[in-house]
Every structure is written in C-alpha cells, then in structure tokens.
PDB file of N, CA and C in Angstrom:
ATOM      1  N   UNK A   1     -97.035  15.341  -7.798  1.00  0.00           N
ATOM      2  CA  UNK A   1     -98.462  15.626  -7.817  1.00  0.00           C
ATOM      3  C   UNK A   1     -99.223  14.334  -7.561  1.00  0.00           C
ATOM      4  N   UNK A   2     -99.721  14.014  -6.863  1.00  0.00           N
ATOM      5  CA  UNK A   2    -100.983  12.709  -6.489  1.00  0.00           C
ATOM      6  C   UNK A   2    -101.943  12.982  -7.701  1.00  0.00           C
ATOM      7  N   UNK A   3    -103.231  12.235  -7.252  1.00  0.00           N
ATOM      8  CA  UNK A   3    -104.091  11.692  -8.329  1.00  0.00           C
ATOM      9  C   UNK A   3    -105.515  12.898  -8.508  1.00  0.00           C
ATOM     10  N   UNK A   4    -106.013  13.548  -7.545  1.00  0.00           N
ATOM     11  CA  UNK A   4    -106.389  14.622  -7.309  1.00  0.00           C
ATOM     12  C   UNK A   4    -105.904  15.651  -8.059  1.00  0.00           C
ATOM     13  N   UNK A   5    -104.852  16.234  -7.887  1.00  0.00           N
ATOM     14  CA  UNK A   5    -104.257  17.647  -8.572  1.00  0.00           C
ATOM     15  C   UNK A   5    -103.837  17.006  -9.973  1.00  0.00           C
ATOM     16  N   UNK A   6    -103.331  15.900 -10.515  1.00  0.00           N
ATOM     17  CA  UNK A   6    -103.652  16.002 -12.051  1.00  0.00           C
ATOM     18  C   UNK A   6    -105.144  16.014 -12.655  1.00  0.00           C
ATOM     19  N   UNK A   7    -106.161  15.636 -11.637  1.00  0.00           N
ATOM     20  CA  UNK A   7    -107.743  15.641 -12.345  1.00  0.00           C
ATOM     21  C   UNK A   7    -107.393  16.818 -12.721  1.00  0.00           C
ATOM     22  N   UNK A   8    -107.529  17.642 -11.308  1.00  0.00           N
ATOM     23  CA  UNK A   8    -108.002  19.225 -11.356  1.00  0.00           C
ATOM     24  C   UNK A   8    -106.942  20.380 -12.420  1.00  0.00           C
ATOM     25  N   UNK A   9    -105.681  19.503 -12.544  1.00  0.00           N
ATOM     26  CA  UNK A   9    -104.813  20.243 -13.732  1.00  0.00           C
ATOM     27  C   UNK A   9    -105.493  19.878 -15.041  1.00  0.00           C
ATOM     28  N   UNK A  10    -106.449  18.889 -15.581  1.00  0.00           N
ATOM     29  CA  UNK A  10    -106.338  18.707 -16.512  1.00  0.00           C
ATOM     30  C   UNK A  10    -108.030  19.461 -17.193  1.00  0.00           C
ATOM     31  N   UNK A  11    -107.471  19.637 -18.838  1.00  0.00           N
ATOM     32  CA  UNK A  11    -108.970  21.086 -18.741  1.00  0.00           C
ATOM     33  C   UNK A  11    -109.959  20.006 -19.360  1.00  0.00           C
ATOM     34  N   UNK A  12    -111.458  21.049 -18.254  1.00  0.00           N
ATOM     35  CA  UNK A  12    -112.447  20.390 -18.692  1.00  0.00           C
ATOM     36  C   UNK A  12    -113.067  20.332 -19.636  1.00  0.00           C
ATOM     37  N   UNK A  13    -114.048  19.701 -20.493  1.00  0.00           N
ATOM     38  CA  UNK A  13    -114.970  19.857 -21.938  1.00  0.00           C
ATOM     39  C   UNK A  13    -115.623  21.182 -21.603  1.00  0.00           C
ATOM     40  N   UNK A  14    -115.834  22.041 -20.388  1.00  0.00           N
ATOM     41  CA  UNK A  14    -116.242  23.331 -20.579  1.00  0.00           C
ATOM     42  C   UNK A  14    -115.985  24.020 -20.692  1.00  0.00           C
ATOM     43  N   UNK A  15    -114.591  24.050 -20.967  1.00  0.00           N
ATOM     44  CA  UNK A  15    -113.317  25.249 -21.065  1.00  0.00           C
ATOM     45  C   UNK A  15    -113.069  25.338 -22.609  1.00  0.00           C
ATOM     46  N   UNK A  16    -113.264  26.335 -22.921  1.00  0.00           N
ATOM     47  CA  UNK A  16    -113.266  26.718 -24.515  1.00  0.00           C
ATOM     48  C   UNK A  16    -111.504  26.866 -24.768  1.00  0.00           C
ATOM     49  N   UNK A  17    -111.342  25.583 -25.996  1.00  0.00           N
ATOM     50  CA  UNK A  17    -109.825  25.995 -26.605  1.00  0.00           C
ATOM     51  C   UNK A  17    -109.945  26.918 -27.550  1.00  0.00           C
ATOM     52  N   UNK A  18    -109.019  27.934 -27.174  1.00  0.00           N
ATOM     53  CA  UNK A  18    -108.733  28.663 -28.244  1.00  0.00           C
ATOM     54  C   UNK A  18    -108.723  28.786 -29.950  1.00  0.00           C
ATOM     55  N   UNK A  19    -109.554  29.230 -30.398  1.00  0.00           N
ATOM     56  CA  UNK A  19    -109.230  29.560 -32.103  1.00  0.00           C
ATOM     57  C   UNK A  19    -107.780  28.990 -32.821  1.00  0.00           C
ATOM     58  N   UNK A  20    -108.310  28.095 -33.433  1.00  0.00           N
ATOM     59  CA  UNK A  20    -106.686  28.053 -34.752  1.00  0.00           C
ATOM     60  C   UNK A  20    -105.452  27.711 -33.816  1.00  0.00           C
ATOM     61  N   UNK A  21    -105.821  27.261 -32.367  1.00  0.00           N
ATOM     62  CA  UNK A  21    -104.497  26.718 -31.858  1.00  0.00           C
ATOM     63  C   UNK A  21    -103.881  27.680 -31.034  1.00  0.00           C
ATOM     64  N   UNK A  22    -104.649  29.326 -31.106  1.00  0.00           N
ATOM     65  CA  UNK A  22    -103.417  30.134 -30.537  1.00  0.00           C
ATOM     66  C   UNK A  22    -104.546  30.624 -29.257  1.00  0.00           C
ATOM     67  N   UNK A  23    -103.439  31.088 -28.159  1.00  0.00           N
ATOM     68  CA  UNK A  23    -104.100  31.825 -27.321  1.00  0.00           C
ATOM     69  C   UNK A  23    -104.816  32.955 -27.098  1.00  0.00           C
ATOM     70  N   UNK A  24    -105.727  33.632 -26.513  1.00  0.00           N
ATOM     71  CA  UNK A  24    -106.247  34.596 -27.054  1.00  0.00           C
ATOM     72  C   UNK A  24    -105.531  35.771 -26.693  1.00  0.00           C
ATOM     73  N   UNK A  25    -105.069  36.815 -27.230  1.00  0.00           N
ATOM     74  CA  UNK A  25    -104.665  37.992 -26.982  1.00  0.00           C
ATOM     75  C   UNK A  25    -104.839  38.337 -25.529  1.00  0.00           C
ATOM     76  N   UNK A  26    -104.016  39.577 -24.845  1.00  0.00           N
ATOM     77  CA  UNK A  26    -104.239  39.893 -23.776  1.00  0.00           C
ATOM     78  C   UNK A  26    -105.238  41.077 -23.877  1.00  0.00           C
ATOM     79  N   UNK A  27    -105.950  41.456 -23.071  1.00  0.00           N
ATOM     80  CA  UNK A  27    -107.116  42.841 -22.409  1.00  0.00           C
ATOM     81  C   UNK A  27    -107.965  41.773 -23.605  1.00  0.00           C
ATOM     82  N   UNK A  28    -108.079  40.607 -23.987  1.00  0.00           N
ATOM     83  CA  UNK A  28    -109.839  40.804 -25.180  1.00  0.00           C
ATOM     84  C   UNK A  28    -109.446  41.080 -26.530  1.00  0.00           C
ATOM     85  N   UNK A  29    -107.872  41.270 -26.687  1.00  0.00           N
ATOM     86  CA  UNK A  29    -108.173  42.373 -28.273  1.00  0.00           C
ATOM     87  C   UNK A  29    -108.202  40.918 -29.369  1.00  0.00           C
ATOM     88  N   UNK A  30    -108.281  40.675 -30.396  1.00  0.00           N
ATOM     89  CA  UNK A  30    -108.004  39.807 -31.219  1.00  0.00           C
ATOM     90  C   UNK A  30    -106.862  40.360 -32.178  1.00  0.00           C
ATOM     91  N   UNK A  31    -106.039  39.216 -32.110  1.00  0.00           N
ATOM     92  CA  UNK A  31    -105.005  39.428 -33.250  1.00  0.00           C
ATOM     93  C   UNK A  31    -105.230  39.479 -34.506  1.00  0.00           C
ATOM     94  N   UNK A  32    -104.107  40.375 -34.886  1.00  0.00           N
ATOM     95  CA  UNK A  32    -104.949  40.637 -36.776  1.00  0.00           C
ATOM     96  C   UNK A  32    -104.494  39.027 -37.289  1.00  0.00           C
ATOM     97  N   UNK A  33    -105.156  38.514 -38.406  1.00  0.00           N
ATOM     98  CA  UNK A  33    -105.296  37.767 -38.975  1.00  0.00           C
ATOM     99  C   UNK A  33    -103.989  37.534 -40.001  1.00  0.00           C
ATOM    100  N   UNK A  34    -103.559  38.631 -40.681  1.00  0.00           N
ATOM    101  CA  UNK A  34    -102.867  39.138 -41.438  1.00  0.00           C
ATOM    102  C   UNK A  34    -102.241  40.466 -41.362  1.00  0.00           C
ATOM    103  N   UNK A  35    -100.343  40.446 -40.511  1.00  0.00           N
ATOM    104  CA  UNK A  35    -100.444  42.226 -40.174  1.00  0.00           C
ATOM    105  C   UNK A  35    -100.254  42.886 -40.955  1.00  0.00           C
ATOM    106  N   UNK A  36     -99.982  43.900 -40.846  1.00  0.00           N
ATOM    107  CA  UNK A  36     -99.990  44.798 -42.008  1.00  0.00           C
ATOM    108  C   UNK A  36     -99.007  45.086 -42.835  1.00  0.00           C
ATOM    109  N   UNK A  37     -97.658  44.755 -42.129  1.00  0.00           N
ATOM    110  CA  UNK A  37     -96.262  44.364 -43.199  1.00  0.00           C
ATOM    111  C   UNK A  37     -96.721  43.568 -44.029  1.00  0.00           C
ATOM    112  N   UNK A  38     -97.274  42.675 -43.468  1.00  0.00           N
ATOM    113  CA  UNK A  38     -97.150  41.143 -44.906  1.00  0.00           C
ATOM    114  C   UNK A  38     -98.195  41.790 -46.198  1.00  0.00           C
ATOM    115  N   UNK A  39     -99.298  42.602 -45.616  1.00  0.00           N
ATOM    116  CA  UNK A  39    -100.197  43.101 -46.387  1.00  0.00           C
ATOM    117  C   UNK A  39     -99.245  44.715 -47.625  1.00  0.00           C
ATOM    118  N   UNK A  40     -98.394  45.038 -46.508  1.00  0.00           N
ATOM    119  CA  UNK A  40     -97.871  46.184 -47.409  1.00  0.00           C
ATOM    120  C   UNK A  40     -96.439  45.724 -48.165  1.00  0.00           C
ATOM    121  N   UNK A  41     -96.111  44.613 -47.971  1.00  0.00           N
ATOM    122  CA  UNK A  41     -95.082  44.063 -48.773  1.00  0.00           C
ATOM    123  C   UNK A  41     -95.590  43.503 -49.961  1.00  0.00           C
ATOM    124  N   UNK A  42     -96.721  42.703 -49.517  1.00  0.00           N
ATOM    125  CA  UNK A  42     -97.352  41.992 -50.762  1.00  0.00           C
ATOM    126  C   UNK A  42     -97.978  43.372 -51.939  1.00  0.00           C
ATOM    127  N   UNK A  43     -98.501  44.638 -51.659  1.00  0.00           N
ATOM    128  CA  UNK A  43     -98.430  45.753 -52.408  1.00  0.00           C
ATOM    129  C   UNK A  43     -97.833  46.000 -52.832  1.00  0.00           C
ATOM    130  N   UNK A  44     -96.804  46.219 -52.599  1.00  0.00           N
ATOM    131  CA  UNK A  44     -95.589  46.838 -52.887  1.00  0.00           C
ATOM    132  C   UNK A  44     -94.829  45.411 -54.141  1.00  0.00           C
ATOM    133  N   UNK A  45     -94.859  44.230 -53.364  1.00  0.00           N
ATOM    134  CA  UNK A  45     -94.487  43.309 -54.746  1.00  0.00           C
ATOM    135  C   UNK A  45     -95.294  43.469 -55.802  1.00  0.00           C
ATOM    136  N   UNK A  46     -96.393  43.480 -55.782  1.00  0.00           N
ATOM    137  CA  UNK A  46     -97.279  43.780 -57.102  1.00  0.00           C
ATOM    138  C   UNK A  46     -97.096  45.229 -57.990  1.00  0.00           C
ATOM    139  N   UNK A  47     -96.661  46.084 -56.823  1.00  0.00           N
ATOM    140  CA  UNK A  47     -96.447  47.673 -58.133  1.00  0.00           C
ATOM    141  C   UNK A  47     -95.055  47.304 -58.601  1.00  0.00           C
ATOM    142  N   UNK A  48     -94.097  46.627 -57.723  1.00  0.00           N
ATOM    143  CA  UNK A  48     -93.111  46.678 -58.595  1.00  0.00           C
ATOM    144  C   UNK A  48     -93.245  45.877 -59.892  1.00  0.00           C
ATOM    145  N   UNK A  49     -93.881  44.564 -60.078  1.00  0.00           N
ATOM    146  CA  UNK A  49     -93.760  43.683 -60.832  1.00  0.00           C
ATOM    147  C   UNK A  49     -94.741  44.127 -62.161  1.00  0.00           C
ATOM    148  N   UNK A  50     -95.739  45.446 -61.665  1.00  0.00           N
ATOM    149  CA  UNK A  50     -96.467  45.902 -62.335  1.00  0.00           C
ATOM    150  C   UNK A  50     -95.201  47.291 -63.367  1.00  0.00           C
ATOM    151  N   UNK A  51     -94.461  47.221 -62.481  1.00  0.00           N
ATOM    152  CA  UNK A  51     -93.283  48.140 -62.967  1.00  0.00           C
ATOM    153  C   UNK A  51     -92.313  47.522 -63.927  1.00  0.00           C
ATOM    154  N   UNK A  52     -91.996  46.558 -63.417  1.00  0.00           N
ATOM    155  CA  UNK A  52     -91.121  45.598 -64.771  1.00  0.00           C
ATOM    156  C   UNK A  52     -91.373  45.370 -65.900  1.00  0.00           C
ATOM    157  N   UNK A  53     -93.121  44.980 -65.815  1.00  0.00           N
ATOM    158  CA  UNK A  53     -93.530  44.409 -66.805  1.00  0.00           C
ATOM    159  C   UNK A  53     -93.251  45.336 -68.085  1.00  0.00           C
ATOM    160  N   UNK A  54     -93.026  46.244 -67.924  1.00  0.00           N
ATOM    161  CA  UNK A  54     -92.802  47.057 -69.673  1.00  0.00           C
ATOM    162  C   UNK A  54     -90.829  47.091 -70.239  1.00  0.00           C
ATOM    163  N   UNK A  55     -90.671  46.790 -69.205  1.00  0.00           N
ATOM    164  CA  UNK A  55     -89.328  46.225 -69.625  1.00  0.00           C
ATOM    165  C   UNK A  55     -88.808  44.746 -70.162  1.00  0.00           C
ATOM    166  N   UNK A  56     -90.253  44.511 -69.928  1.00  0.00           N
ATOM    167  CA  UNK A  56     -89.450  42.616 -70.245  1.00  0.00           C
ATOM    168  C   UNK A  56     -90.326  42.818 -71.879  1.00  0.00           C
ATOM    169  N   UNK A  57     -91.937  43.679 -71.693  1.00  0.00           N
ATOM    170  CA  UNK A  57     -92.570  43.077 -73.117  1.00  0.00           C
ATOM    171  C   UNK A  57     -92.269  43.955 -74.008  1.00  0.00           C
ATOM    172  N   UNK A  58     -91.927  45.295 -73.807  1.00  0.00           N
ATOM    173  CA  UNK A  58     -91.263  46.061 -75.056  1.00  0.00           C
ATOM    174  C   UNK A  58     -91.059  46.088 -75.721  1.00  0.00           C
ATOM    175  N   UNK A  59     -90.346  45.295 -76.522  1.00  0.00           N
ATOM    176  CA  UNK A  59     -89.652  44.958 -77.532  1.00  0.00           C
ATOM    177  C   UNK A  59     -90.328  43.880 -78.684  1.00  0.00           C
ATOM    178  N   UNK A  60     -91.160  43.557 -77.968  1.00  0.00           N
ATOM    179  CA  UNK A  60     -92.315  42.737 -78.795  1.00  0.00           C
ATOM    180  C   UNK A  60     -92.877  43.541 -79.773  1.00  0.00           C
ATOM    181  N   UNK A  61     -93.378  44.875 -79.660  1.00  0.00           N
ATOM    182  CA  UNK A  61     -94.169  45.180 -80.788  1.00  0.00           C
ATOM    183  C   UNK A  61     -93.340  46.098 -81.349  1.00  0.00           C
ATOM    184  N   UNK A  62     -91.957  46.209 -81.269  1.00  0.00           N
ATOM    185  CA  UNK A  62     -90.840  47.005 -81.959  1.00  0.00           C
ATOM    186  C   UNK A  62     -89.653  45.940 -82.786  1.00  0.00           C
ATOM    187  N   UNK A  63     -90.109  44.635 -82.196  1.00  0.00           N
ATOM    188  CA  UNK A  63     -89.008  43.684 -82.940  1.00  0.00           C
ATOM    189  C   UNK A  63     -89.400  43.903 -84.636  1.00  0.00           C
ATOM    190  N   UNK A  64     -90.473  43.627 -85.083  1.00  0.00           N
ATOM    191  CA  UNK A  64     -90.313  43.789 -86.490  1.00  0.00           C
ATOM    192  C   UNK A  64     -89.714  44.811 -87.209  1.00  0.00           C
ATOM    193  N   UNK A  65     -89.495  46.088 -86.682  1.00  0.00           N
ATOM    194  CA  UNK A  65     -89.268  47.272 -86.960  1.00  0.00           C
ATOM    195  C   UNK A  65     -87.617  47.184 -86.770  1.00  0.00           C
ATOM    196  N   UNK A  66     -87.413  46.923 -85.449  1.00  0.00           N
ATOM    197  CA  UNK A  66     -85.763  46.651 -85.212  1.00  0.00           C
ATOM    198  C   UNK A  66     -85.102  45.634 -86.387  1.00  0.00           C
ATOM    199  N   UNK A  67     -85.621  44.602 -86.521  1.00  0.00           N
ATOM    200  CA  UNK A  67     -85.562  43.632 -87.697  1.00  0.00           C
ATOM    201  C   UNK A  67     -85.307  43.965 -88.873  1.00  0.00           C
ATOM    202  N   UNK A  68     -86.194  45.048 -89.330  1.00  0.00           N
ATOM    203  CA  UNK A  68     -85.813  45.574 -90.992  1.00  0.00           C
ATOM    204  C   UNK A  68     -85.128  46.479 -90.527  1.00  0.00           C
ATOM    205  N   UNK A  69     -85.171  47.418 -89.764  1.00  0.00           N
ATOM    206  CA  UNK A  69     -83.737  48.205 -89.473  1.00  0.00           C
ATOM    207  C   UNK A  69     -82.720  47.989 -89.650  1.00  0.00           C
ATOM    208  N   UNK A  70     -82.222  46.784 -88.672  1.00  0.00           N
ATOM    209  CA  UNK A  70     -80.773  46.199 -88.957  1.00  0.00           C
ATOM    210  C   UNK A  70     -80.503  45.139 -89.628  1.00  0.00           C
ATOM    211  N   UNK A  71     -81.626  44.876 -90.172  1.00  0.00           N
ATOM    212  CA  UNK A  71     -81.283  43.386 -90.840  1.00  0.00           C
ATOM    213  C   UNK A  71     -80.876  41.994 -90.138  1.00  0.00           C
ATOM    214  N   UNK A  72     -81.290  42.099 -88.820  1.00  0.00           N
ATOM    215  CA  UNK A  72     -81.050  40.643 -88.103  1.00  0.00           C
ATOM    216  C   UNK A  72     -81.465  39.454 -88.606  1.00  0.00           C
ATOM    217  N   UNK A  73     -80.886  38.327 -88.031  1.00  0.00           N
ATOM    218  CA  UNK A  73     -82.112  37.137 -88.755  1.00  0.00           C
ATOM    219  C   UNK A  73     -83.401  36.615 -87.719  1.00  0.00           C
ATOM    220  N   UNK A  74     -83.942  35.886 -88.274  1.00  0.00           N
ATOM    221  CA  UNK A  74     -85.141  35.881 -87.088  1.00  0.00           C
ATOM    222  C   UNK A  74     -84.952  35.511 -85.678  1.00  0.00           C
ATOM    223  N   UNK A  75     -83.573  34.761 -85.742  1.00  0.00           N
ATOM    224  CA  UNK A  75     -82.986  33.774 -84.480  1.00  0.00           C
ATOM    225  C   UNK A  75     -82.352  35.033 -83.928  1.00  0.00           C
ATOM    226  N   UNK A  76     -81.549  35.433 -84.263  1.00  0.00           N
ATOM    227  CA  UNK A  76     -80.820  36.518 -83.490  1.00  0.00           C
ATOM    228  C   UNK A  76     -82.241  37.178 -83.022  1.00  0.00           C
ATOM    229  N   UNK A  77     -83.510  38.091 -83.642  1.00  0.00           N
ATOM    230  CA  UNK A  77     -84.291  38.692 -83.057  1.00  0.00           C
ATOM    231  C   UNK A  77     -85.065  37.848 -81.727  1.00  0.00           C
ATOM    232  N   UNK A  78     -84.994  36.553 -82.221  1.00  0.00           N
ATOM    233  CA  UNK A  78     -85.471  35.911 -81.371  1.00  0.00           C
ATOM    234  C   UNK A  78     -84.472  36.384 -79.764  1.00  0.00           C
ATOM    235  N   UNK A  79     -83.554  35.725 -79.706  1.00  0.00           N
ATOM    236  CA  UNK A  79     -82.527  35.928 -78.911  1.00  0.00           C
ATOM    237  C   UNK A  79     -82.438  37.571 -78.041  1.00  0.00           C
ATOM    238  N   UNK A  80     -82.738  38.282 -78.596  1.00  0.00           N
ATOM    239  CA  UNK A  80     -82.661  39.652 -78.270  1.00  0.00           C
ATOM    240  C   UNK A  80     -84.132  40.128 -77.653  1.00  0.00           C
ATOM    241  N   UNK A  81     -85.201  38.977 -77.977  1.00  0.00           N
ATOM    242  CA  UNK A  81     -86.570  39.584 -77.188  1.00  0.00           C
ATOM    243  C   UNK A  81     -86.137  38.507 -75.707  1.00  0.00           C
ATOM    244  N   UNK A  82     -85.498  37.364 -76.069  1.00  0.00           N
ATOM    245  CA  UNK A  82     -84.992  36.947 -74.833  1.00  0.00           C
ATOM    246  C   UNK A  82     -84.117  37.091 -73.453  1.00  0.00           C
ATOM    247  N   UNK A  83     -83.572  38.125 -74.031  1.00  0.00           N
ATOM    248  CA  UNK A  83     -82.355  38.720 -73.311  1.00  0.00           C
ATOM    249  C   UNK A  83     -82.723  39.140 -71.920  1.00  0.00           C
ATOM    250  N   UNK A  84     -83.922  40.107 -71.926  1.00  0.00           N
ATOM    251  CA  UNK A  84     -84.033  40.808 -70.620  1.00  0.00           C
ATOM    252  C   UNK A  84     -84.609  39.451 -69.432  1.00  0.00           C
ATOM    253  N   UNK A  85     -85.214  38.794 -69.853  1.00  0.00           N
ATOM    254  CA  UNK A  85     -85.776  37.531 -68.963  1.00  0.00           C
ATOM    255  C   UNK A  85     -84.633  36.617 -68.447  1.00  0.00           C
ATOM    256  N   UNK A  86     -83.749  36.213 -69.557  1.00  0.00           N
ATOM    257  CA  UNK A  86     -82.077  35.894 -69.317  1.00  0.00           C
ATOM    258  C   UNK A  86     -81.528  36.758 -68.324  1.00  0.00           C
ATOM    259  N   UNK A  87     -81.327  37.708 -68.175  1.00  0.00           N
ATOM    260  CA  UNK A  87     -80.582  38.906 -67.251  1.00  0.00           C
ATOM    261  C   UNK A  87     -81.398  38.435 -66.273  1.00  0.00           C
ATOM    262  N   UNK A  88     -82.640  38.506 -66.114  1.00  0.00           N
ATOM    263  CA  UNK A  88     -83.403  38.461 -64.359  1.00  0.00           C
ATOM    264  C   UNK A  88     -82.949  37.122 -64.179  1.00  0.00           C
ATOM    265  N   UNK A  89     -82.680  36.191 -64.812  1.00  0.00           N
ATOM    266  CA  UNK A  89     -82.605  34.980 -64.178  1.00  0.00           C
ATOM    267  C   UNK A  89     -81.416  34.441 -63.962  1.00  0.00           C
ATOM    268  N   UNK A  90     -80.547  35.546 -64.548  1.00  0.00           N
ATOM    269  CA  UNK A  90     -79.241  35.141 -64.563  1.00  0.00           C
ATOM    270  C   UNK A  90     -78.398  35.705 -63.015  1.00  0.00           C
ATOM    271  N   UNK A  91     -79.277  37.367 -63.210  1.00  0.00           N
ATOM    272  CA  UNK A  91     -78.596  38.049 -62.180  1.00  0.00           C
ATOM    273  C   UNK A  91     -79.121  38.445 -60.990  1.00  0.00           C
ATOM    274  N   UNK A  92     -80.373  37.759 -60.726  1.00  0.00           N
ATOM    275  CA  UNK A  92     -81.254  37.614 -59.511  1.00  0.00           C
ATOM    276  C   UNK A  92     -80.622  36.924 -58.434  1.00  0.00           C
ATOM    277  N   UNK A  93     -80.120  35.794 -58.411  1.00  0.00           N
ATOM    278  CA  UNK A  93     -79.081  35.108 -57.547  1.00  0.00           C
ATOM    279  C   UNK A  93     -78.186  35.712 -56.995  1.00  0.00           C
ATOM    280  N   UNK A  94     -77.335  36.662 -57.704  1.00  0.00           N
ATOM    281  CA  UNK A  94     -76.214  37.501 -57.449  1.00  0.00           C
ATOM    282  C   UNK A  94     -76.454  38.885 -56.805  1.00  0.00           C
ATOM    283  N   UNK A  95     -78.058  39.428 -56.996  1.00  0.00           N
ATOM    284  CA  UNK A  95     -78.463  40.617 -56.165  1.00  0.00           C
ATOM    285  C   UNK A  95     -78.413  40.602 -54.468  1.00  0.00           C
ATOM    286  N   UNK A  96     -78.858  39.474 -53.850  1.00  0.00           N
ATOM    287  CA  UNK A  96     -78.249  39.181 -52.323  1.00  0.00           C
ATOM    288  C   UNK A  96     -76.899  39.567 -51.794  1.00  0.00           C
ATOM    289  N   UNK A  97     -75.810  38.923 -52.901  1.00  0.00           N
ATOM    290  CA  UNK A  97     -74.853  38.809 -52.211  1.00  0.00           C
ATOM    291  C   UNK A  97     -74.228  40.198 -52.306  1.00  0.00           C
ATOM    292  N   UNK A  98     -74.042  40.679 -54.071  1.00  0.00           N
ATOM    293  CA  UNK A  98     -73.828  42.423 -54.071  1.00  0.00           C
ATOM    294  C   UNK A  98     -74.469  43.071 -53.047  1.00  0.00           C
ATOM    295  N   UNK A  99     -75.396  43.627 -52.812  1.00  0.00           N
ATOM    296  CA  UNK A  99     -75.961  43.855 -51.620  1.00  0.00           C
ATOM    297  C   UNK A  99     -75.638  43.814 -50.296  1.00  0.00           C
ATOM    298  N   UNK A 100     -75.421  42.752 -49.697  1.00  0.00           N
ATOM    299  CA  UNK A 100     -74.684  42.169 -48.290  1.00  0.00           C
ATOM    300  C   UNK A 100     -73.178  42.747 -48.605  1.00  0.00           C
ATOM    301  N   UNK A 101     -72.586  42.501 -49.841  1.00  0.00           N
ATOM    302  CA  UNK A 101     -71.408  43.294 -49.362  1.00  0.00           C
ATOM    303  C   UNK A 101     -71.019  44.420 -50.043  1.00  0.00           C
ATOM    304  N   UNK A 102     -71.481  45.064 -50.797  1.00  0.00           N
ATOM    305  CA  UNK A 102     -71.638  46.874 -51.270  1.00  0.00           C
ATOM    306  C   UNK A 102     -72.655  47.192 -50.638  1.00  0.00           C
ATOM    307  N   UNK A 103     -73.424  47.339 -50.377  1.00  0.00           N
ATOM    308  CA  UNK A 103     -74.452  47.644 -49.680  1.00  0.00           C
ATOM    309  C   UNK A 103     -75.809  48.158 -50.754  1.00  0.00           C
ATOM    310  N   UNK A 104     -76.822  48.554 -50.588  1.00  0.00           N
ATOM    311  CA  UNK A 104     -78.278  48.787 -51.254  1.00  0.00           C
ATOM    312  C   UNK A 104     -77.712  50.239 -52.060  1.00  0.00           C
ATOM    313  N   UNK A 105     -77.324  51.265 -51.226  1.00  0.00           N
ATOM    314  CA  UNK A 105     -76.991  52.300 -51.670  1.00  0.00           C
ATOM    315  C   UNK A 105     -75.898  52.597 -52.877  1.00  0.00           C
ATOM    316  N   UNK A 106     -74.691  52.021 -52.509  1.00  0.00           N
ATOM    317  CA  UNK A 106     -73.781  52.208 -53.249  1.00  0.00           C
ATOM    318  C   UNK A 106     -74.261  51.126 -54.781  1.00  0.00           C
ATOM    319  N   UNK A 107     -74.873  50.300 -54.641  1.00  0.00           N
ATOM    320  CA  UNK A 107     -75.388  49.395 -56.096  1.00  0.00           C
ATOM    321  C   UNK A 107     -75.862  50.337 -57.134  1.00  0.00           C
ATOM    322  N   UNK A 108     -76.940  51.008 -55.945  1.00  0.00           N
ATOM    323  CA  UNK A 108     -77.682  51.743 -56.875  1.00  0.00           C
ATOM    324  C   UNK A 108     -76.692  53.144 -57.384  1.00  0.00           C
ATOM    325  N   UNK A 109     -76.257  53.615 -57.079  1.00  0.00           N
ATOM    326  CA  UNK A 109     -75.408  54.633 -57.700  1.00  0.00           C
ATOM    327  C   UNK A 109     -74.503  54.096 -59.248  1.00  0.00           C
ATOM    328  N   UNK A 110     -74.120  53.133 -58.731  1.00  0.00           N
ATOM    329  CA  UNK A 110     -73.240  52.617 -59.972  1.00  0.00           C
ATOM    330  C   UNK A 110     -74.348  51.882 -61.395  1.00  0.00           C
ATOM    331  N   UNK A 111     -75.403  51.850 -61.154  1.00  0.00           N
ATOM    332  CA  UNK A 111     -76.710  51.342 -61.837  1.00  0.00           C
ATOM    333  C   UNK A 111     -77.290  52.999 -62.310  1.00  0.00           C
ATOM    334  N   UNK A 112     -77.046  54.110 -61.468  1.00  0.00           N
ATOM    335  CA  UNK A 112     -77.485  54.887 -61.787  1.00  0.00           C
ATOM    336  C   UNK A 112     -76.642  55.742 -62.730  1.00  0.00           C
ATOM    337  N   UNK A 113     -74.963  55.604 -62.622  1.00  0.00           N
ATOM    338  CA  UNK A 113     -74.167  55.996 -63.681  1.00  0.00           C
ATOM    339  C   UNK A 113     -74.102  55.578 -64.685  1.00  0.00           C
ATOM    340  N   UNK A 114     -74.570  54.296 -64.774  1.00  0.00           N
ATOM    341  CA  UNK A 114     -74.174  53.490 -65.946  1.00  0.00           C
ATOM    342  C   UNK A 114     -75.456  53.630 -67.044  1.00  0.00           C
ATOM    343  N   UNK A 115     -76.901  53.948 -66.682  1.00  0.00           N
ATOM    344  CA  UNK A 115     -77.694  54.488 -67.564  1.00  0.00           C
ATOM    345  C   UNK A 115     -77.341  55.863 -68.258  1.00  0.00           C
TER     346      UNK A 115
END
C-alpha cells in the first residue's frame, strides 16, 4: 500500500466508533444488553437458593426442643445445627464429577430412594 491508501484506510474523527467497543448489529437492530439466559438463570438461582434456605435454618427454632428431648449437650446441638452447611460444603465439589459420570438423571433417582 503507498502513502495515499493508508490516509484513506485510516478512519476519520467523523466516523462514529461504535458503543462499548462493539460493532453495531446487522439491519440497525441493537443487541440486548443482557440476554435472556443470563437473565433466566440468574432467576432461577435465586428460587432455588430461596428453596434451600428452609433446610439449612430449620432447626434453629426446634434445637431447644430437640435438646430436652434427647438430652444432647449444647456442643453436640451445636454441631447438629451445623451439619447441613457442612454437607453443602463438603459435597458441592463432588456434585460435578457424580454427574459427568452417572449422569443428572440416574443421581437423582438414587436421592430419590433414599428419602
């Protein structure tokens, strides 16, 4: 290329750059901002976590009751409101790999016998 055709390759201050770095869509349309997977995943994380939550705090306003029931000591009760938070953190790591090799379906069956 000579000295001419790089001027004319190179863009002028009247040529509008694109938004945020990206090019503009084709026909005019604008790209969503946020699509709608990321928007319906992020839903969907919140009902589930809205779903857990009575499994982890449960036992909070039944420990005193469980307590004189069986006669635990406070450490053991302690230990036992700890348990379910222990399990997610224990066995969250290990849900990938069960998964990848039993597959989604068959997990859940054996989760579903065992209740």
């Amino acid at each position: 290329m000579n000295e001419e055709e790089l001027i004319a390759a190179e863009p002028s201050a009247t040529t509008a750059a694109p938004v945020g770095g990206r090019a503009p869509a084709p026909h005019g349309r604008r790209r969503p901002v946020v699509p709608f997977a990321m928007i319906g995943a992020g839903v969907a994380l919140l009902i589930v976590g809205i779903n857990m939550r009575p499994a982890i705090v449960a036992l909070s306003p039944l420990l005193a009751e469980i307590q004189a029931a069986t006669g635990i000591s406070s450490s053991t009760a302690g230990a036992l409101h700890a348990l379910p938070v222990l399990c997610f953190g224990i066995f969250a790591p290990l849900a990938p790999r069960l998964i990848h090799r039993f597959g989604m379906e068959a997990l859940l069956a054996v989760l579903r016998r065992s209740t």
